[in-house]
Protein backbone atom coordinates (compact mmCIF):
# COMPACT_ATOMS: atom_id res chain seq x y z
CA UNK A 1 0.00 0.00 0.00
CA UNK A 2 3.39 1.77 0.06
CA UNK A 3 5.54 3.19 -1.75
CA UNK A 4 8.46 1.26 0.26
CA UNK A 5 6.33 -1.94 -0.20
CA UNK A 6 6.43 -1.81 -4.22
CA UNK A 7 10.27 -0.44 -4.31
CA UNK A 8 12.81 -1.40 -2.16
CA UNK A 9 14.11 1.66 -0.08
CA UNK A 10 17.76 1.39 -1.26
CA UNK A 11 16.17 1.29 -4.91
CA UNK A 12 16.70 4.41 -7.19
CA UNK A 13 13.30 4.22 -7.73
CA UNK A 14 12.66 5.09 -3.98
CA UNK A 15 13.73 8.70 -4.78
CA UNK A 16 11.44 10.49 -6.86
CA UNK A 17 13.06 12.16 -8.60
CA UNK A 18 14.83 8.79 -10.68
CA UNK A 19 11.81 8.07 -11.63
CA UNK A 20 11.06 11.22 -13.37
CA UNK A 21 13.98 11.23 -14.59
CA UNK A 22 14.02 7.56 -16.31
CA UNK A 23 10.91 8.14 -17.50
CA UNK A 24 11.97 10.99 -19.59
CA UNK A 25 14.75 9.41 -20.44
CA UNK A 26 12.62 6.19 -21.86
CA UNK A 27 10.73 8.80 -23.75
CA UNK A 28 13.61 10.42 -25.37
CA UNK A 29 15.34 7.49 -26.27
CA UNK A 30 12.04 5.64 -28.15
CA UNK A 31 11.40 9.01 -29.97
CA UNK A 32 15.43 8.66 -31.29
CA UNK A 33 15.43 5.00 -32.73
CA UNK A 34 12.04 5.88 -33.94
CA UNK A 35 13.22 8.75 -35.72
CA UNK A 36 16.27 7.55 -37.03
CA UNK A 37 14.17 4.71 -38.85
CA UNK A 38 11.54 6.60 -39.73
CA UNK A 39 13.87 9.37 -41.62
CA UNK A 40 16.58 6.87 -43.09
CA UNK A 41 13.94 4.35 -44.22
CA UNK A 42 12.22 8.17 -46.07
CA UNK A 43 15.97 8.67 -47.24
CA UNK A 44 16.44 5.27 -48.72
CA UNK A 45 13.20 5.27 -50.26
CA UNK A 46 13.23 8.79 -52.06
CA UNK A 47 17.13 8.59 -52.90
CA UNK A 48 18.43 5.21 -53.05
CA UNK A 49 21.68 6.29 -52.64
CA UNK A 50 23.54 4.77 -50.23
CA UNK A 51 25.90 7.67 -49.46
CA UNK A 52 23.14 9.78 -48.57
CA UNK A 53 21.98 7.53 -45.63
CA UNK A 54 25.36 7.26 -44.36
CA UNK A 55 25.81 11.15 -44.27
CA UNK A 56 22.16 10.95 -42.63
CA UNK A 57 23.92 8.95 -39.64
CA UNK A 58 27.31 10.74 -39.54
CA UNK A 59 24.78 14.04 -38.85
CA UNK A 60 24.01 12.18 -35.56
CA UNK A 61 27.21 12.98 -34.13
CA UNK A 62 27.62 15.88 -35.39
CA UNK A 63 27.82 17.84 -32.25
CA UNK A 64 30.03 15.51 -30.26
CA UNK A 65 32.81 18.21 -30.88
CA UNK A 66 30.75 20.83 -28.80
CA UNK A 67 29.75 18.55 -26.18
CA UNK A 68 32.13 20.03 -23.89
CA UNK A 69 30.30 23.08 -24.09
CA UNK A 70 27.17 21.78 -23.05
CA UNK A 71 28.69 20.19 -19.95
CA UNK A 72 30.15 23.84 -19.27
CA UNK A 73 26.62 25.28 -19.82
CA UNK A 74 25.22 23.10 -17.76
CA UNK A 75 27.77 23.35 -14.88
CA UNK A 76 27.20 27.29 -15.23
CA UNK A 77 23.16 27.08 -15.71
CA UNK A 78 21.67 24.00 -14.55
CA UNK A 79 21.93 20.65 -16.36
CA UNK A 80 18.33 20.19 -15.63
CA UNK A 81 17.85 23.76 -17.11
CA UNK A 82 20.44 22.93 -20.13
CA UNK A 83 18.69 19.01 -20.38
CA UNK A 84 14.93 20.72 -20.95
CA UNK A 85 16.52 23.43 -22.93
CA UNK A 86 17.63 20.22 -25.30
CA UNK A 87 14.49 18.32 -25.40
CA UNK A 88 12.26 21.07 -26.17
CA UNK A 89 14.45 21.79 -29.10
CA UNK A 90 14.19 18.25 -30.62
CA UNK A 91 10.39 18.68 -29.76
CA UNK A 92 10.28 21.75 -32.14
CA UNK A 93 12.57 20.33 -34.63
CA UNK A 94 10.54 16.92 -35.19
CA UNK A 95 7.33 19.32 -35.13
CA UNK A 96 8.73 21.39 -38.02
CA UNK A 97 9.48 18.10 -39.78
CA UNK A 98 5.89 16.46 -39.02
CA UNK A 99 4.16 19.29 -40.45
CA UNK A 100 6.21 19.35 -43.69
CA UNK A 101 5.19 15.52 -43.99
CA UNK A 102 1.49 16.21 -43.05
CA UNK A 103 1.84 18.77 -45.90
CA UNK A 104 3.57 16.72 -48.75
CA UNK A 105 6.53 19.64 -48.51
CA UNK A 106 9.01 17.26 -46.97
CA UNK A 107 12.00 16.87 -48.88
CA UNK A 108 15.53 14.76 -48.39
CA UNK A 109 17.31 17.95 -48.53
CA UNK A 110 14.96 19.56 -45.65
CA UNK A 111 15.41 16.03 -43.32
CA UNK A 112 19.22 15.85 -43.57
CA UNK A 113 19.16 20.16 -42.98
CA UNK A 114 16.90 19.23 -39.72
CA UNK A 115 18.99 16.01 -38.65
CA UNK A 116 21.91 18.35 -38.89
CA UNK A 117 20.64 20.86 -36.09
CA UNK A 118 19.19 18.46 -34.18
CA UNK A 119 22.64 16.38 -34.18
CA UNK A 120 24.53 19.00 -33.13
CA UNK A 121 22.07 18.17 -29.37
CA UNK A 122 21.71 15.10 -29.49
CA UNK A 123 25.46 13.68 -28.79
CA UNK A 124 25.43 15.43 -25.41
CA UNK A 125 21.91 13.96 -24.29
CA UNK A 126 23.53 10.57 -22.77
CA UNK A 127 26.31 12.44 -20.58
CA UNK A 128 24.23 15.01 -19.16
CA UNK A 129 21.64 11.89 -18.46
CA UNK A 130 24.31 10.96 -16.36
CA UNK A 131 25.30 13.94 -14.88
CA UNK A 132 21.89 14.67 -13.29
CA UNK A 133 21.83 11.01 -11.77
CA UNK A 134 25.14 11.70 -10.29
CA UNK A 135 23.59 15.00 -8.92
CA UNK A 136 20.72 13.40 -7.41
CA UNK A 137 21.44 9.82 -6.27
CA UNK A 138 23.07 8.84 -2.93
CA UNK A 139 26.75 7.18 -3.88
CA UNK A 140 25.99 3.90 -2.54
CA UNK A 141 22.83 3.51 -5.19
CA UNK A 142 25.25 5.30 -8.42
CA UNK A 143 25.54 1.81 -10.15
CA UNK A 144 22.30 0.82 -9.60
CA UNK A 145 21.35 4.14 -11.21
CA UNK A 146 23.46 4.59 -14.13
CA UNK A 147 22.36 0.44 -15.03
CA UNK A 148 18.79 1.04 -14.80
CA UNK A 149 19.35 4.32 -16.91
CA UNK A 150 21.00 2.26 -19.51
CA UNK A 151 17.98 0.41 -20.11
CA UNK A 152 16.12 3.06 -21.51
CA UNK A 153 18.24 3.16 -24.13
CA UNK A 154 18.52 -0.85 -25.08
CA UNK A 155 15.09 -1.44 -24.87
CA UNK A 156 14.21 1.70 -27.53
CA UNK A 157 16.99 0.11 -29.49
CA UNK A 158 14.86 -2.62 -29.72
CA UNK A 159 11.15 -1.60 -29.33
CA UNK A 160 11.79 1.99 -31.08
CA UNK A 161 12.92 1.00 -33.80
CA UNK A 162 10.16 -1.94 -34.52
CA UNK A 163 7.79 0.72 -33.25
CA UNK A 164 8.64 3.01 -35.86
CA UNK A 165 9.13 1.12 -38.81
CA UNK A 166 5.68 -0.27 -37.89
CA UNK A 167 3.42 2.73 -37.63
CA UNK A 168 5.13 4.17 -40.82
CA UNK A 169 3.89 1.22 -42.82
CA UNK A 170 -0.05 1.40 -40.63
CA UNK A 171 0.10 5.49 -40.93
CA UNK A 172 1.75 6.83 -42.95
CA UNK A 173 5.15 9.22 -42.35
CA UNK A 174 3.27 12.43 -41.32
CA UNK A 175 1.44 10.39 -38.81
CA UNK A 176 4.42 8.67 -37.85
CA UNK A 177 6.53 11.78 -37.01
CA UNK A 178 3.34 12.79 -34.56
CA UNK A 179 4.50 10.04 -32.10
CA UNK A 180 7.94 11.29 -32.04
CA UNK A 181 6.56 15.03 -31.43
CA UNK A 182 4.64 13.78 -28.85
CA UNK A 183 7.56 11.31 -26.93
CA UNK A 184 9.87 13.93 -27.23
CA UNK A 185 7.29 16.38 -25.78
CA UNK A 186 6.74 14.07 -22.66
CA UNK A 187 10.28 13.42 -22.24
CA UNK A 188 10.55 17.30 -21.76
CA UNK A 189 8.13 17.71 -19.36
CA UNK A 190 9.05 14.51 -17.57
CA UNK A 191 12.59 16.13 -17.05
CA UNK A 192 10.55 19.31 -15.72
CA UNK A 193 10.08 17.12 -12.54
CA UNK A 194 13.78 15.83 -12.01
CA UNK A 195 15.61 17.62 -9.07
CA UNK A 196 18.05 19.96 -9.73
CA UNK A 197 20.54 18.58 -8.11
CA UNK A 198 22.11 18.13 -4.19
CA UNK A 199 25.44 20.31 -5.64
CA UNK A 200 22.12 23.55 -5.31
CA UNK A 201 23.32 23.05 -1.39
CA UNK A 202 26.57 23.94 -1.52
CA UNK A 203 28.74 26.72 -1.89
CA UNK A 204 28.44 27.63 -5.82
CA UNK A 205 31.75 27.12 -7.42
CA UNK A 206 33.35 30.94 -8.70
CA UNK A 207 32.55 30.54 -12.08
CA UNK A 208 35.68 30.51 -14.85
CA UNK A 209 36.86 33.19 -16.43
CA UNK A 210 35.77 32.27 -20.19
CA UNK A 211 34.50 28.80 -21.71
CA UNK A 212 37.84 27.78 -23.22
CA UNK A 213 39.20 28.07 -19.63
CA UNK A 214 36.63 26.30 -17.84
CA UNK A 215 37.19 23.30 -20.24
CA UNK A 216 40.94 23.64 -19.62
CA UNK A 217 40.72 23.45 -15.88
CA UNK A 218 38.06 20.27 -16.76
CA UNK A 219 40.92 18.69 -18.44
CA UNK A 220 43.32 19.25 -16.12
CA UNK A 221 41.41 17.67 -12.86
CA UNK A 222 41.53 14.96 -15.65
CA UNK A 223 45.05 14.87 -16.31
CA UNK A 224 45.76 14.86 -12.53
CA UNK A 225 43.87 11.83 -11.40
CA UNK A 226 44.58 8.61 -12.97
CA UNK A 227 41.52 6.61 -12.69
CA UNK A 228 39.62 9.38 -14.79
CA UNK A 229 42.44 9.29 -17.43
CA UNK A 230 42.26 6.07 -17.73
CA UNK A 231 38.86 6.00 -17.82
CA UNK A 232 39.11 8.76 -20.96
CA UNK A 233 41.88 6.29 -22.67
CA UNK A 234 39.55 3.35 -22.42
CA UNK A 235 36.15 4.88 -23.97
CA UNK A 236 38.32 6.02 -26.51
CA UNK A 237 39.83 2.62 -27.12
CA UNK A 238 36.78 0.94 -26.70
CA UNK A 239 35.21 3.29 -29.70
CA UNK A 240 38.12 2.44 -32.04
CA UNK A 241 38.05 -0.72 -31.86
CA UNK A 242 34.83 -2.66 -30.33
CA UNK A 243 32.02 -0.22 -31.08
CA UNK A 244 32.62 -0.73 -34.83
CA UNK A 245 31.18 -4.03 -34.56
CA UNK A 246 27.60 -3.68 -33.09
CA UNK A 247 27.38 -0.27 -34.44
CA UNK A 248 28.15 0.62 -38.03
CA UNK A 249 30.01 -2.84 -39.45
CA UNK A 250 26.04 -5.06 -38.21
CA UNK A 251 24.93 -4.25 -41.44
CA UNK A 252 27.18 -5.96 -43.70
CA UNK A 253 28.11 -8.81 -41.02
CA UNK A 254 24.39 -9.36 -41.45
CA UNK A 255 24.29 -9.31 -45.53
CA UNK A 256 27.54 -10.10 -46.67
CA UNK A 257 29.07 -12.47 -43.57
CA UNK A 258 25.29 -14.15 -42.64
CA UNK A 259 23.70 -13.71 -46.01
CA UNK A 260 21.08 -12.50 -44.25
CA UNK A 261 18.23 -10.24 -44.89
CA UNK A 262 16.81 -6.96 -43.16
CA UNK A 263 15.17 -9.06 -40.81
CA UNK A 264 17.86 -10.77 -39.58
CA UNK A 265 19.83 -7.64 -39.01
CA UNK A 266 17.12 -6.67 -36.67
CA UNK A 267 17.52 -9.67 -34.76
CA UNK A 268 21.43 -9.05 -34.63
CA UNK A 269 20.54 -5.63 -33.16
CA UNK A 270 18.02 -7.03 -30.88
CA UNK A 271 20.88 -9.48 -29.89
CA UNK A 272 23.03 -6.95 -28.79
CA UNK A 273 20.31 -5.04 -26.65
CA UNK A 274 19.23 -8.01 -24.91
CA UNK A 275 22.31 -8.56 -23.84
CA UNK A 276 22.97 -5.30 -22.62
CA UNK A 277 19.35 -5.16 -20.67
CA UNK A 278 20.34 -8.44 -19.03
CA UNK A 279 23.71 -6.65 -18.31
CA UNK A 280 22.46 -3.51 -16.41
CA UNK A 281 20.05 -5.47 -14.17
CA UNK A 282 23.04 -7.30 -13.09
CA UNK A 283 24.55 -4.60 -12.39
CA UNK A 284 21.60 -2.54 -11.18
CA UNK A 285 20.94 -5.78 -8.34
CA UNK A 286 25.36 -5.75 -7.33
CA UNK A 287 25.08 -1.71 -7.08
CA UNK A 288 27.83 -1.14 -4.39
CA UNK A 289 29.63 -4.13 -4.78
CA UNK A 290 30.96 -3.50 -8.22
CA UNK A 291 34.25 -2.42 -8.27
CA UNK A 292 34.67 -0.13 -11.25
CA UNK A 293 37.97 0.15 -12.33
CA UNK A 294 38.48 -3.53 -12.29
CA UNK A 295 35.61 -4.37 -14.03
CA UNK A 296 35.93 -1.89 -17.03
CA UNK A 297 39.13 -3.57 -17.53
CA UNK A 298 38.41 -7.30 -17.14
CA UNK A 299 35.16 -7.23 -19.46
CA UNK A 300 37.62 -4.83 -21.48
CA UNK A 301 39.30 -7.70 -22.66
CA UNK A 302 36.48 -10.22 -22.47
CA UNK A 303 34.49 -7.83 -24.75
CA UNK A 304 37.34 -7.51 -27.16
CA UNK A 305 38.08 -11.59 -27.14
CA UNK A 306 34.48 -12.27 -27.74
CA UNK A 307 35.18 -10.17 -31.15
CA UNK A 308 37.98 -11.79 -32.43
CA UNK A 309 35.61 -14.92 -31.84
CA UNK A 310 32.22 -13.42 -33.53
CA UNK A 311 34.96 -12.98 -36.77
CA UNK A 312 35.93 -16.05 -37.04
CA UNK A 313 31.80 -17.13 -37.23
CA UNK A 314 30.04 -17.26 -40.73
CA UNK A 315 26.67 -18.30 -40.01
CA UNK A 316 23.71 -16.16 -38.57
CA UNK A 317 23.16 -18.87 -35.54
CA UNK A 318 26.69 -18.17 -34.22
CA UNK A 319 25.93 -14.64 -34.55
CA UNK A 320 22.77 -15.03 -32.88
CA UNK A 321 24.50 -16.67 -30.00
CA UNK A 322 27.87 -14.51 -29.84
CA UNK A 323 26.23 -11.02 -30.20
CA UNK A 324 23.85 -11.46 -26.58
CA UNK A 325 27.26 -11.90 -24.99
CA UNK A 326 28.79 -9.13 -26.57
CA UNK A 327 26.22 -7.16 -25.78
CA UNK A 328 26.94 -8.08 -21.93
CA UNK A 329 30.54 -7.56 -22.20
CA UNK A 330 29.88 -4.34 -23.83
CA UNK A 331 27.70 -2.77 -20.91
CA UNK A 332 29.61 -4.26 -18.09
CA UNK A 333 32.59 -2.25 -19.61
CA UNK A 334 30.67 0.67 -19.94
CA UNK A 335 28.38 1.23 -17.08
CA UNK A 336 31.28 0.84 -14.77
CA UNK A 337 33.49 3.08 -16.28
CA UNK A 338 30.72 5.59 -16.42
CA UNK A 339 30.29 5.52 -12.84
CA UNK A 340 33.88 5.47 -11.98
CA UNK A 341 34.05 9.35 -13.71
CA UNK A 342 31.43 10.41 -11.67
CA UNK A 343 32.01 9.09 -8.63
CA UNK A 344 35.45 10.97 -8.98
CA UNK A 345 35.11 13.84 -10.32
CA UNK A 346 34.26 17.36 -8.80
CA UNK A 347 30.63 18.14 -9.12
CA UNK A 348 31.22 21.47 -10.29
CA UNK A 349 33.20 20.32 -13.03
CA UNK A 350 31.28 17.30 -14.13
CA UNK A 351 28.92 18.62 -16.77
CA UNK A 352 31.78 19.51 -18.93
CA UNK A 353 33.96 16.48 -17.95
CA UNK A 354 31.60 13.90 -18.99
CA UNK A 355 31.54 15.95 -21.94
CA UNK A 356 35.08 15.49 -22.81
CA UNK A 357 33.89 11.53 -22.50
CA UNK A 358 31.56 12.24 -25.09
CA UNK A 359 34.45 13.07 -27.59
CA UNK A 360 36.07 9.82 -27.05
CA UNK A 361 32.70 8.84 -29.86
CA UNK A 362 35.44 10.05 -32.46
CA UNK A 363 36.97 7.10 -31.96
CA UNK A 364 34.13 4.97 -33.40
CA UNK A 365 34.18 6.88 -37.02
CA UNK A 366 38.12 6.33 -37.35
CA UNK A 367 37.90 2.42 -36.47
CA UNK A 368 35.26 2.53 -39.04
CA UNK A 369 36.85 3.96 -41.87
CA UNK A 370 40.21 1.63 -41.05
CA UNK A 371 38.05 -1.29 -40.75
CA UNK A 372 36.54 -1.14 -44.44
CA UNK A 373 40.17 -0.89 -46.56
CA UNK A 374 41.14 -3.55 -43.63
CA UNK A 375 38.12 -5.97 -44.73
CA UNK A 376 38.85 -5.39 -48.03
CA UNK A 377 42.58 -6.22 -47.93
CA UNK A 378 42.45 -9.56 -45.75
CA UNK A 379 39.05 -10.33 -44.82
CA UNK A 380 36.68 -9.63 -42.30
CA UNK A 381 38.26 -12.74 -39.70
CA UNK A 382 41.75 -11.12 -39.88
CA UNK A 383 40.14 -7.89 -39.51
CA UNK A 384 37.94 -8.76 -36.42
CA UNK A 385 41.08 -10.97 -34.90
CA UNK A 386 43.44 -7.29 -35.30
CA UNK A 387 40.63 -5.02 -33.67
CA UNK A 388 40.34 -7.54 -31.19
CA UNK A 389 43.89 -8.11 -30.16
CA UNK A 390 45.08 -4.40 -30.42
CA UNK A 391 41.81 -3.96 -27.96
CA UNK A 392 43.40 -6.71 -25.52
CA UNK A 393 47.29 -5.38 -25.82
CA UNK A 394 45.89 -1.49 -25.00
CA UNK A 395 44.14 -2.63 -22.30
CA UNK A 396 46.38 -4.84 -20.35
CA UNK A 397 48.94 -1.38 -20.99
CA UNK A 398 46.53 0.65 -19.43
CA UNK A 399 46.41 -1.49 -16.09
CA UNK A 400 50.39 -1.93 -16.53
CA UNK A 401 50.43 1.77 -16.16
CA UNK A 402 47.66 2.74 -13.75
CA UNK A 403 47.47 -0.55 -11.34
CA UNK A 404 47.87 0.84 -8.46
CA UNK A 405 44.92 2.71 -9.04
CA UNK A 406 42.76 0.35 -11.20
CA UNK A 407 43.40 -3.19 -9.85
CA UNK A 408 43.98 -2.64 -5.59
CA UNK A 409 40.15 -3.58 -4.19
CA UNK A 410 40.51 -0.17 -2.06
CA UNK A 411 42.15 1.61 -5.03
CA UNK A 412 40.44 4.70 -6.13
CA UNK A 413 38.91 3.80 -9.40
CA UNK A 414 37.14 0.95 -7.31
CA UNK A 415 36.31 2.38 -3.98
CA UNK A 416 33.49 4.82 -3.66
């Protein structure tokens, strides 16, 4: 009858505002697979050229350059303020696009113009997701918090996408977009309820003498303390070489490794989400116990091995069974090293140094464009087996360097 009766009092759904806040999350993230479907499949469709979708995806990341600077404005302003600021905007840009489609004016030119502006938000979304629950949740439920987050995203991954491709084909596009005006509409006014913070209580920070220096003095507290610099080197890393494989390289594993159709790419990509749901409710239920630094680095390596293995496997069943795991790996590498940044970094400087994580993204376009000469030269299984091992060899470096303060149980990348 309640509340402590339907969620356990050390839950991050105990505190209310989590659960505004992953609600509003779950809305934004459903209204971005959706869109991306819905305008790619428009772009495909009207176009058929191939390099026009993939310029339609690089426009996602287009502001992962400037994400910085939305951590800064956030530190200065708010990151709840900054956060609504951010969904409201893709609010009005999907608007502008659903009434072009209601109104037979839409255009390919006009969608990649809009996915332009609205990717130069978009990139920073995630870290100042994280930011907020940093702000707002007691350290002993910050795993917990940051898994459960997580979620939100792999299940839109999975349901979004399917959602969208569905109510195109039973609607119609102008329809379509509707749903996306209205779930990114209710994600802002979800994040209207989300605290603003506990750092409100303290004494405000003296605020930097220009944005350039505030992100310098971000990068030094950086520099100065290892765990967060090796936290830095590994999403970088991690980009380069393992993202490529679940992100942009699924689609021709599916058709030209698997022989595969469309369908059976979306059952690769719902693979890879499923595993990373099951991941983050493992994590979610070991909250305090995980040690961060440690695990980052073990599932590192595990993630990275479980590549060179998913090359070496032509058929779609092997896929089917490697790809859940991956997905695993790939979330108990990340979560982890996502809370290990916040749990160590000032709270007046995290907005803008979980924006510098943000950049580490670049990483995923270079591996990328090395892994298609690569493929072409000596094959996809030579190709996955390099990626893999230069992931492994990096790694084990980066706890050569930094053990002391990456492996040790009461070392600081692992203790709270």
């Amino acid at each position: 009858m309640t509340l402590p009766r339907l969620v356990s009092a050390r839950s991050p759904f105990a505190i209310r505002s989590y659960r505004f806040q992953w609600s509003a999350d779950l809305m934004t993230s459903w209204a971005f697979e959706m869109e991306t479907i819905i305008l790619g499949w428009y772009i495909v469709v009207q176009t058929g050229s191939v390099l026009l979708v993939t310029l339609f995806g690089s426009l996602q990341f287009l502001g992962t350059l400037i994400s910085p600077f939305f951590g800064l404005a956030g530190d200065a302003f708010g990151h709840r303020t900054v956060l609504c600021l951010m969904r409201a905007a893709y609010a009005a840009l999907a608007a502008i696009l659903a009434a072009l489609a209601l109104a037979d004016l839409l255009t390919p030119t006009l969608v990649l113009v809009v996915a332009g502006l609205a990717g130069l938000i978009r990139p920073s979304d995630t870290s100042l997701r994280n930011v907020l629950i940093g702000e707002t949740m007691p350290d002993d439920r910050l795993m917990s918090a940051v898994s459960l987050s997580r979620i939100t995203s792999d299940s839109a991954r999975i349901g979004g996408a399917l959602a969208g491709a569905s109510i195109v084909a039973t609607l119609g596009l102008g329809e379509a977009y509707l749903m996306v005006v209205l779930l990114y509409a209710a994600g802002m006014v979800l994040t209207l309820g989300v605290s603003a913070g506990r750092s409100v209580t303290r004494e405000p920070p003296a605020a930097p003498r220009s944005p350039l220096h505030g992100l310098w003095e971000a990068a030094q507290a950086v520099w100065r303390a290892p765990p967060q610099l090796a936290a830095m080197l590994m999403a970088f890393l991690i980009n380069l070489t393992a993202f490529p494989f679940t992100l942009g390289l699924l689609p021709y594993i599916a058709r030209d490794v698997y022989g595969t159709s469309q369908a059976g790419l979306g059952y690769l990509v719902a693979a890879v989400a499923g595993g990373g749901i099951v991941a983050s409710l493992v994590l979610s239920g070991m909250n305090a116990r995980v040690q961060p630094a440690r695990m980052m680095l073990v599932f590192s390596v595990v993630w990275h091995g479980l590549v060179i293995v998913l090359g070496q496997s032509g058929s779609l069943t092997g896929g089917l069974l490697l790809l859940p795991l991956i997905g695993m790996a790939q979330m108990l590498c990340v979560l982890p090293m996502s809370v290990l940044l916040l749990r160590g970094t000032t709270p007046a400087l995290r907005g803008r140094i979980m924006g510098m994580r943000t950049l580490a993204v670049y990483g995923l376009p270079i591996g990328l464009l090395c892994s298609g000469p690569l493929i072409e030269r000596v094959g996809f299984p030579a190709t996955a087996a390099v990626y893999g091992l230069l992931g492994i060899v990096v790694t084990l470096l980066v706890l050569a360097v930094w053990r002391a303060h990456l492996w040790p149980r009461r070392a600081p990348g692992n203790h709270g």
